[in-house]
Protein backbone atom coordinates (compact mmCIF):
# COMPACT_ATOMS: atom_id res chain seq x y z
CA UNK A 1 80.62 100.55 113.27
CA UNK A 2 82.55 101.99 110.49
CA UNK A 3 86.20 102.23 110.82
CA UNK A 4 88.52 104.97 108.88
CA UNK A 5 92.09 105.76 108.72
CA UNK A 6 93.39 108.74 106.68
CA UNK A 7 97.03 109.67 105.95
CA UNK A 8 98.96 111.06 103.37
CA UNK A 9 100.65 108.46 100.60
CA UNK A 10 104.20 107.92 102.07
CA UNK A 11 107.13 105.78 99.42
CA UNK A 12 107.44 102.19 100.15
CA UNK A 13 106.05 102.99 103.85
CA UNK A 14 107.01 100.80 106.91
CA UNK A 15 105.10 98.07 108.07
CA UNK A 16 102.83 100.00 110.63
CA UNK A 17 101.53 102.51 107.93
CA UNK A 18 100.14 98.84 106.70
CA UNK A 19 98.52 98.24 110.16
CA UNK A 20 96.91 101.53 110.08
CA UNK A 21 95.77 100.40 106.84
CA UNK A 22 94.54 97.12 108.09
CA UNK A 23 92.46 98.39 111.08
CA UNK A 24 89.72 100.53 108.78
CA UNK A 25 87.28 99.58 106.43
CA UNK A 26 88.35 102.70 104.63
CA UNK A 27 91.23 103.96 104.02
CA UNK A 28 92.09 107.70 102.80
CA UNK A 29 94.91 109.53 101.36
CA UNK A 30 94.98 112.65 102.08
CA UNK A 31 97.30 114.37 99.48
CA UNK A 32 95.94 117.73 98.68
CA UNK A 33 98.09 118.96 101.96
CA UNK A 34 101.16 121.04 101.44
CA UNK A 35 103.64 118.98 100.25
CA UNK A 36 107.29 118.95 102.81
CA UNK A 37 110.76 118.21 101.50
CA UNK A 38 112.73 115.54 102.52
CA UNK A 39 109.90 113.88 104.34
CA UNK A 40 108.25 110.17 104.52
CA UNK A 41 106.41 111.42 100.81
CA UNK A 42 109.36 110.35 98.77
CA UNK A 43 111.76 108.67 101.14
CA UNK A 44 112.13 105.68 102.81
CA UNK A 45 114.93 103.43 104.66
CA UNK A 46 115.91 100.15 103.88
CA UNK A 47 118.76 97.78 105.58
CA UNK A 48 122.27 97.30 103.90
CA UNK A 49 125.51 95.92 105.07
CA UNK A 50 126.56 99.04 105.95
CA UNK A 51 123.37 100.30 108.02
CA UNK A 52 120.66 102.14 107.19
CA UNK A 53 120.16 103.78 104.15
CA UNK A 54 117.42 106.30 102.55
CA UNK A 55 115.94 105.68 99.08
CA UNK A 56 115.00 109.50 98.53
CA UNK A 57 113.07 110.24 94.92
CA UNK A 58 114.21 113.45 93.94
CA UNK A 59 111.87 116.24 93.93
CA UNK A 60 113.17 119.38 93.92
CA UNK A 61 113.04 121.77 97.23
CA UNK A 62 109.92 123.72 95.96
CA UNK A 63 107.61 123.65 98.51
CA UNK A 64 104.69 125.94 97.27
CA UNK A 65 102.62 122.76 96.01
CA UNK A 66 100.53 120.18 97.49
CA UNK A 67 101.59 116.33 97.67
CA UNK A 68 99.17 115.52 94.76
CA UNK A 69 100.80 118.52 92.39
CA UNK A 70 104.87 117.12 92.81
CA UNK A 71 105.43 115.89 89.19
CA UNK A 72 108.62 113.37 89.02
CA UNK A 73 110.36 114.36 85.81
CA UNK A 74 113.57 112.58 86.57
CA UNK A 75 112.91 108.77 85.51
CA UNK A 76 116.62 107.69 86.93
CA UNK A 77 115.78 107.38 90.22
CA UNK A 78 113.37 104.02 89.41
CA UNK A 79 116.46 102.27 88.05
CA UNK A 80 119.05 103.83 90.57
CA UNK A 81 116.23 102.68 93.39
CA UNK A 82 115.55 99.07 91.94
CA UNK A 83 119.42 98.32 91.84
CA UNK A 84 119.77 99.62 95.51
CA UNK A 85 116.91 97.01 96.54
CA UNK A 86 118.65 94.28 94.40
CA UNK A 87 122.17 94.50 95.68
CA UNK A 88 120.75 94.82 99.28
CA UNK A 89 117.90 91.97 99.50
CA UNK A 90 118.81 89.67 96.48
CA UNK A 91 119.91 86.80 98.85
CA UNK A 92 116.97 86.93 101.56
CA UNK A 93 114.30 84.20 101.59
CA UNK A 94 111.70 85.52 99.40
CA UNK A 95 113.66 88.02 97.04
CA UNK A 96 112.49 86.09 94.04
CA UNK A 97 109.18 85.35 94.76
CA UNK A 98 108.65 88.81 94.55
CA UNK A 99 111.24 89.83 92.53
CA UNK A 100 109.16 90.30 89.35
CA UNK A 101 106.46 92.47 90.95
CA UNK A 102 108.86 95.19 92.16
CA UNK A 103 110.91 95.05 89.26
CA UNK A 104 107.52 95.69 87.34
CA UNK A 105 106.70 99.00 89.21
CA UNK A 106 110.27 100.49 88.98
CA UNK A 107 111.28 99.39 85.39
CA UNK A 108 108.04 99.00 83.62
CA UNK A 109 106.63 102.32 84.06
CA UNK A 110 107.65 106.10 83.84
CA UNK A 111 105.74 107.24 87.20
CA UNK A 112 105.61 110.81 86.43
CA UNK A 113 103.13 112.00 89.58
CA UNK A 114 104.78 111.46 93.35
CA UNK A 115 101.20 111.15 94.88
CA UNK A 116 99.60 108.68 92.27
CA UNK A 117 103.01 106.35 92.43
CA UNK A 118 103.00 106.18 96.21
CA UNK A 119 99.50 105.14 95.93
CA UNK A 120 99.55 103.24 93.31
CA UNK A 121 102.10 100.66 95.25
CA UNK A 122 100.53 100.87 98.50
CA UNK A 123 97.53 99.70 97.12
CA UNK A 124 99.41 97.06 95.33
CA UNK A 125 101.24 95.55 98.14
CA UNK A 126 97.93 95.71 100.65
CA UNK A 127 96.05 93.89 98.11
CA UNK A 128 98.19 91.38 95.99
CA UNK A 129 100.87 90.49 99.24
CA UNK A 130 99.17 91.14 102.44
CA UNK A 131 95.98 90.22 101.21
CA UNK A 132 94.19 93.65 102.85
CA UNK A 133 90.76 93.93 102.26
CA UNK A 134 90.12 97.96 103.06
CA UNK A 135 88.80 99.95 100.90
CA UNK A 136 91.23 103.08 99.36
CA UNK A 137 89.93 106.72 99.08
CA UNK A 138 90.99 110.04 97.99
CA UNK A 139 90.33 113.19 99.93
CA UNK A 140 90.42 114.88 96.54
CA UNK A 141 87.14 113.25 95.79
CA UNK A 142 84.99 114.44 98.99
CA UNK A 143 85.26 118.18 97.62
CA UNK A 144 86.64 119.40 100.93
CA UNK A 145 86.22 122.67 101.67
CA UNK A 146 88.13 122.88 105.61
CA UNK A 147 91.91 123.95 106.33
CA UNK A 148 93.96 121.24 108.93
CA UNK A 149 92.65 120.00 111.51
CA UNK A 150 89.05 120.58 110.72
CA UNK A 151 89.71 118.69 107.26
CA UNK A 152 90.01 115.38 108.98
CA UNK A 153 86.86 115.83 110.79
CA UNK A 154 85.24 117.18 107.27
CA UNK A 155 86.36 114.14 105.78
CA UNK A 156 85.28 111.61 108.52
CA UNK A 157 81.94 113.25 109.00
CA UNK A 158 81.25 113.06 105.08
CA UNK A 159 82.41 108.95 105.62
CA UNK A 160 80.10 108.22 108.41
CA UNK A 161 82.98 107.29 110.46
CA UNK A 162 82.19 105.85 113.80
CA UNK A 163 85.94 105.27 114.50
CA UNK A 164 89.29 107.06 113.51
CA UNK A 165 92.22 105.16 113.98
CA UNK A 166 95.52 107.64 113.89
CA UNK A 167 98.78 107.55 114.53
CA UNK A 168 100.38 109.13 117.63
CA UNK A 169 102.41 111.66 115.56
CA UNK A 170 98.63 113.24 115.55
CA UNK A 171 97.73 114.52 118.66
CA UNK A 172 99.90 117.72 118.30
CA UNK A 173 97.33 119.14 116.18
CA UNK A 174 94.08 116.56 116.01
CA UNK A 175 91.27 117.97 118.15
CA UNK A 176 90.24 114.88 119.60
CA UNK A 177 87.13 116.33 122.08
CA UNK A 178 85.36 117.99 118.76
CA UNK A 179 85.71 114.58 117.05
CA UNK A 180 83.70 112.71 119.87
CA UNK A 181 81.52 115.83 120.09
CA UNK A 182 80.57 114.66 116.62
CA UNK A 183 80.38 110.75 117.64
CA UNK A 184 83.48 109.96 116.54
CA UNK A 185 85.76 107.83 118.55
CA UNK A 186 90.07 108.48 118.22
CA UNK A 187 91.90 105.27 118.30
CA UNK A 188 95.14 106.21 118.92
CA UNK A 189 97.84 103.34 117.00
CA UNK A 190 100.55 102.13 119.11
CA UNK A 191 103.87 101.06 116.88
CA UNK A 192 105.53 99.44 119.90
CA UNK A 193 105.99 95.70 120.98
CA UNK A 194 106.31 94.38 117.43
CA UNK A 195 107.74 90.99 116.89
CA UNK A 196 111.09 90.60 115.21
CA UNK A 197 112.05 88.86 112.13
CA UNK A 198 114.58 87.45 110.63
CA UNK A 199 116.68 90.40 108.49
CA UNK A 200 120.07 90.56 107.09
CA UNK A 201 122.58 92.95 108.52
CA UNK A 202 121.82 92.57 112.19
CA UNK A 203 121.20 94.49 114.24
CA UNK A 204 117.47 94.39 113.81
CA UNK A 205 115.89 97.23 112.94
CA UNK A 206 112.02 97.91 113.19
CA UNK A 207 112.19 101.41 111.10
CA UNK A 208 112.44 100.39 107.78
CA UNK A 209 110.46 99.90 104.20
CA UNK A 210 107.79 97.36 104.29
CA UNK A 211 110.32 95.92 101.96
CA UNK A 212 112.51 94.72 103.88
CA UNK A 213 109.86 92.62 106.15
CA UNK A 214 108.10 90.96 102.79
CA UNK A 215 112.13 89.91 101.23
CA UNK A 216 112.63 88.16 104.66
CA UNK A 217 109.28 86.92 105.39
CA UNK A 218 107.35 86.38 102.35
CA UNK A 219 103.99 85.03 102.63
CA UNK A 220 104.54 84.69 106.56
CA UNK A 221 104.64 89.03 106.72
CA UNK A 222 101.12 89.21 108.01
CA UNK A 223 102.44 87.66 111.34
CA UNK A 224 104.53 90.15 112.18
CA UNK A 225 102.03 92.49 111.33
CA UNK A 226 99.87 93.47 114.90
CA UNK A 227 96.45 94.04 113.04
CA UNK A 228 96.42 90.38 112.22
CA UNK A 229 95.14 87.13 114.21
């Protein structure tokens, strides 16, 4: 029974993005979709002393491209980003056992592509800290040739997919009878009921970068993870 998951490549994306992940054998960005401002694509929250806060990469408000076409030609953002993360998680438990990884991807490198960045880390962190064994995929390689909806079938047809694992923001638009028409069972995610942690600058807060769970919880982040044993 083959297992897929398909979503577009979200910046430093909350821990059940990583479930998702975790659930499929394959897993498949899906980034030649119109692009939205001010969306999970280049922002993300993260925990401070003084709440919540949104690390946004700036991208300009043009919205006549697709998520694999934004360019990133403002490198000040990395730096700007990295310090954020430093002044916010430097004292949790695991800040420097990780410290050099992160500051790797924002200081090292002049990302220049939104789409290849985002996936680019969330392959990363599945692989080299959670220690996910899926398999990653681009929708730009299946030579798609279906518009919304049906492109998700298109793409899970061409896979072989016995399963689709989604998340619930989905069923507004994902024909779910045509998919098991085609043998093709929905597995809808469910985000609730997840264990708490502990995180700095209570109160806790489930709706925030994967970040913030691997600072506090290190090697132990798998547990509070729901797709693990």
């Amino acid at each position: 029974m083959k297992k897929i998951s398909i979503s577009q490549s979200n910046y430093i994306p909350w821990k059940g993005y990583f479930d998702l992940i975790n659930m499929a054998d394959e897993f498949i960005f899906h980034d030649d979709l119109q692009y939205t401002k001010n969306d999970w694509r280049n922002r993300n929250k993260i925990k401070t002393k003084n709440g919540l806060e949104w690390l946004t990469i700036p991208c300009g408000v043009n919205e006549k491209r697709l998520i694999c076409e934004v360019e990133l030609e403002n490198k000040d953002w990395q730096k700007h980003h990295w310090q954020k993360i430093v002044a916010n998680y430097s004292k949790a438990s695991y800040f420097n056992a990780y410290k050099d990884f992160f500051e790797d991807f924002y200081l090292n490198k002049k990302w220049t592509n939104l789409s290849e960045m985002n996936q680019t880390l969330i392959k990363r962190i599945s692989k080299e800290i959670l220690s996910i064994n899926t398999e990653f995929y681009d929708s730009r390689d299946f030579n798609l040739k279906s518009k919304k909806s049906e492109r998700v079938k298109e793409l899970l047809v061409k896979r072989n997919a016995d399963i689709y694992y989604s998340g619930p923001s989905a069923k507004d638009y994902l024909e779910e009878k045509e998919l098991e028409d085609a043998g093709i069972k929905v597995v809808w995610m469910d985000y609730s009921g997840y264990l708490e942690y502990i995180q700095l600058f209570p109160p806790f807060e489930h709706n925030v970068s994967i970040l913030d769970l691997i600072f506090n919880e290190g090697k132990n982040a798998r547990h509070f993870l729901k797709s693990f044993p």
